[in-house]
Protein backbone atom coordinates (compact mmCIF):
# COMPACT_ATOMS: atom_id res chain seq x y z
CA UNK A 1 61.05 80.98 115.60
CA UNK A 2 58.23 78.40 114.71
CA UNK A 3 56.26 77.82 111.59
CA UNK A 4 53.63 79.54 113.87
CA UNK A 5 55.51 82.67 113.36
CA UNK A 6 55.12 82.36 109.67
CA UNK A 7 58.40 81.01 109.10
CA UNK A 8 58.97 77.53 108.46
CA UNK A 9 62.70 75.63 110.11
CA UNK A 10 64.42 74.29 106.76
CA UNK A 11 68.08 73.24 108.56
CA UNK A 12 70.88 73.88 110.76
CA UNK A 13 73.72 75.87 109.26
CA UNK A 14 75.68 73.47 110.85
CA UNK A 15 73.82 71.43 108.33
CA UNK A 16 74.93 72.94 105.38
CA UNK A 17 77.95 75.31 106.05
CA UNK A 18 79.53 77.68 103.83
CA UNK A 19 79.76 76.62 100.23
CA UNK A 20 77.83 72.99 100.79
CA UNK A 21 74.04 72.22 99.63
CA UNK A 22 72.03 70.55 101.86
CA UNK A 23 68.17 69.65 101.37
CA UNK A 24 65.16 70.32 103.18
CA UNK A 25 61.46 69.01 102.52
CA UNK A 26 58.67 71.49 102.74
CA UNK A 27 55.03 70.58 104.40
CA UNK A 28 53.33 69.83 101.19
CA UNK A 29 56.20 67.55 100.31
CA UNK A 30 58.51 69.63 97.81
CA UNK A 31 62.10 69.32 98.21
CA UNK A 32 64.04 72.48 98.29
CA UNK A 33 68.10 72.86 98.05
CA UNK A 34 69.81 75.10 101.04
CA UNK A 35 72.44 77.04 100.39
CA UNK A 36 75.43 79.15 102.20
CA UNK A 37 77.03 81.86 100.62
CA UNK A 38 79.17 84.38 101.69
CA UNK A 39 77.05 84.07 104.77
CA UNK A 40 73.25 84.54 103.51
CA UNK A 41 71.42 81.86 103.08
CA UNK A 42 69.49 80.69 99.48
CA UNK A 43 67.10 78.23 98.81
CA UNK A 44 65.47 76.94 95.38
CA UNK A 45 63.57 73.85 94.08
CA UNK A 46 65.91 70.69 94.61
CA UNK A 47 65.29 69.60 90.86
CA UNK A 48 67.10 70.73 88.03
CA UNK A 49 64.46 71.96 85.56
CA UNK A 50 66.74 70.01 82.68
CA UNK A 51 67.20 66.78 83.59
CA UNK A 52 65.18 66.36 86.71
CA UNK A 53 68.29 65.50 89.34
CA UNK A 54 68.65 66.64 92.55
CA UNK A 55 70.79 69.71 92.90
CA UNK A 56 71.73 68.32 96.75
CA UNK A 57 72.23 64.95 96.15
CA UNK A 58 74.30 65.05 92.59
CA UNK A 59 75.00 69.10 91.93
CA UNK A 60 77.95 71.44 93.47
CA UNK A 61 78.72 74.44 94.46
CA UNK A 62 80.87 77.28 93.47
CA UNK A 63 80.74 80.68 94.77
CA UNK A 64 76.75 81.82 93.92
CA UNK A 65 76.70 79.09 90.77
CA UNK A 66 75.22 75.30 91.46
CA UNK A 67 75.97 73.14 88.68
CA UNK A 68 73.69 70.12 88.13
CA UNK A 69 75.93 66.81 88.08
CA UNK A 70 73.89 65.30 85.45
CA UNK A 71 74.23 67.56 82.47
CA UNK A 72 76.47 70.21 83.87
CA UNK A 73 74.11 72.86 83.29
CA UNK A 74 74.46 76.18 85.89
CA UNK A 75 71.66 78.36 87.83
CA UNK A 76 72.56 81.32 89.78
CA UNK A 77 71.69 80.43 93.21
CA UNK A 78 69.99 84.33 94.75
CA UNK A 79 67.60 84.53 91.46
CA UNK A 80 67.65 80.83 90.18
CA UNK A 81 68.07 82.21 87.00
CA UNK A 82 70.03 79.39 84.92
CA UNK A 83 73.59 80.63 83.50
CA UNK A 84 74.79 77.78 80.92
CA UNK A 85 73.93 75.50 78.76
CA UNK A 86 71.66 73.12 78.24
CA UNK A 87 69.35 74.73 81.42
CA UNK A 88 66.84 77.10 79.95
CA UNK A 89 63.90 77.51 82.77
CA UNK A 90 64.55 79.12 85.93
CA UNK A 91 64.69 77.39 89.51
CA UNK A 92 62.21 78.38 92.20
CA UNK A 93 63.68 80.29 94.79
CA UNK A 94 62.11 80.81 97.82
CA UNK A 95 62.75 83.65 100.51
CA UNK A 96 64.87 82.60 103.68
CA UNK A 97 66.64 84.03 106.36
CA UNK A 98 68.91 83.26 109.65
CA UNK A 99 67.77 83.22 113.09
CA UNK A 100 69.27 81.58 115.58
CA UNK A 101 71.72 79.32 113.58
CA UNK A 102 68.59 77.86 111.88
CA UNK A 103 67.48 78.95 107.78
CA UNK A 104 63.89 79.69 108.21
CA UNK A 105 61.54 79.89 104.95
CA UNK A 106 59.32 82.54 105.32
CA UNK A 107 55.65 81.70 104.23
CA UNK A 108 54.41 83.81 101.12
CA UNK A 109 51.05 85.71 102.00
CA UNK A 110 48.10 84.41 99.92
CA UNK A 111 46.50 86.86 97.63
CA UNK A 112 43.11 88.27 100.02
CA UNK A 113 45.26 87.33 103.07
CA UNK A 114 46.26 84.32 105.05
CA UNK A 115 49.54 82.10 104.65
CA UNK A 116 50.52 79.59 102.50
């Protein structure tokens, strides 16, 4: 599928792979976190919303929990709803699915219409 299609191509699973993070950057520049679990793919902002670090470069996984490597705080990966201490605000998460070996973002529809 293409971004024509209304998805956009975030990574390979080969990328990523069960229990890993990997990164992709979106076309207005945001960096989102990949994840695979249990075989379905997840995807929220990259940032922790505590201490501003990248969840891919300096957080880990276990099971549906990332854990930010800075302050050790935990968000729930399918909701980004944070799960410890000292992470308050929620995550972005953004809706993805598998095709072809690929994680594809699908666009949100604009209110009236159209894509994002």
């Amino acid at each position: 599928m293409s971004s024509a299609e209304g998805v956009i191509p975030l990574c390979s699973l080969d990328d990523i792979g069960e229990g890993r993070i990997g990164s992709a950057v979106l076309p207005d520049g945001r960096r989102v976190a990949v994840y695979l679990v249990d075989g379905r793919a997840h995807a929220t902002d990259d940032r922790c919303t505590h201490g501003e670090s990248s969840l891919a470069d300096e957080g880990w996984l276990d099971g549906h929990v990332v854990e930010c490597g800075r302050h050790m705080g935990t968000f729930d990966v399918r909701t980004g709803q944070p799960l410890g201490p000292p992470c308050t605000k929620a995550l972005r998460t953004y809706p993805v699915e598998i095709h072809a070996g690929q994680v594809m973002l699908a666009r949100p529809a604009l209110p009236g219409g159209g894509e994002a």
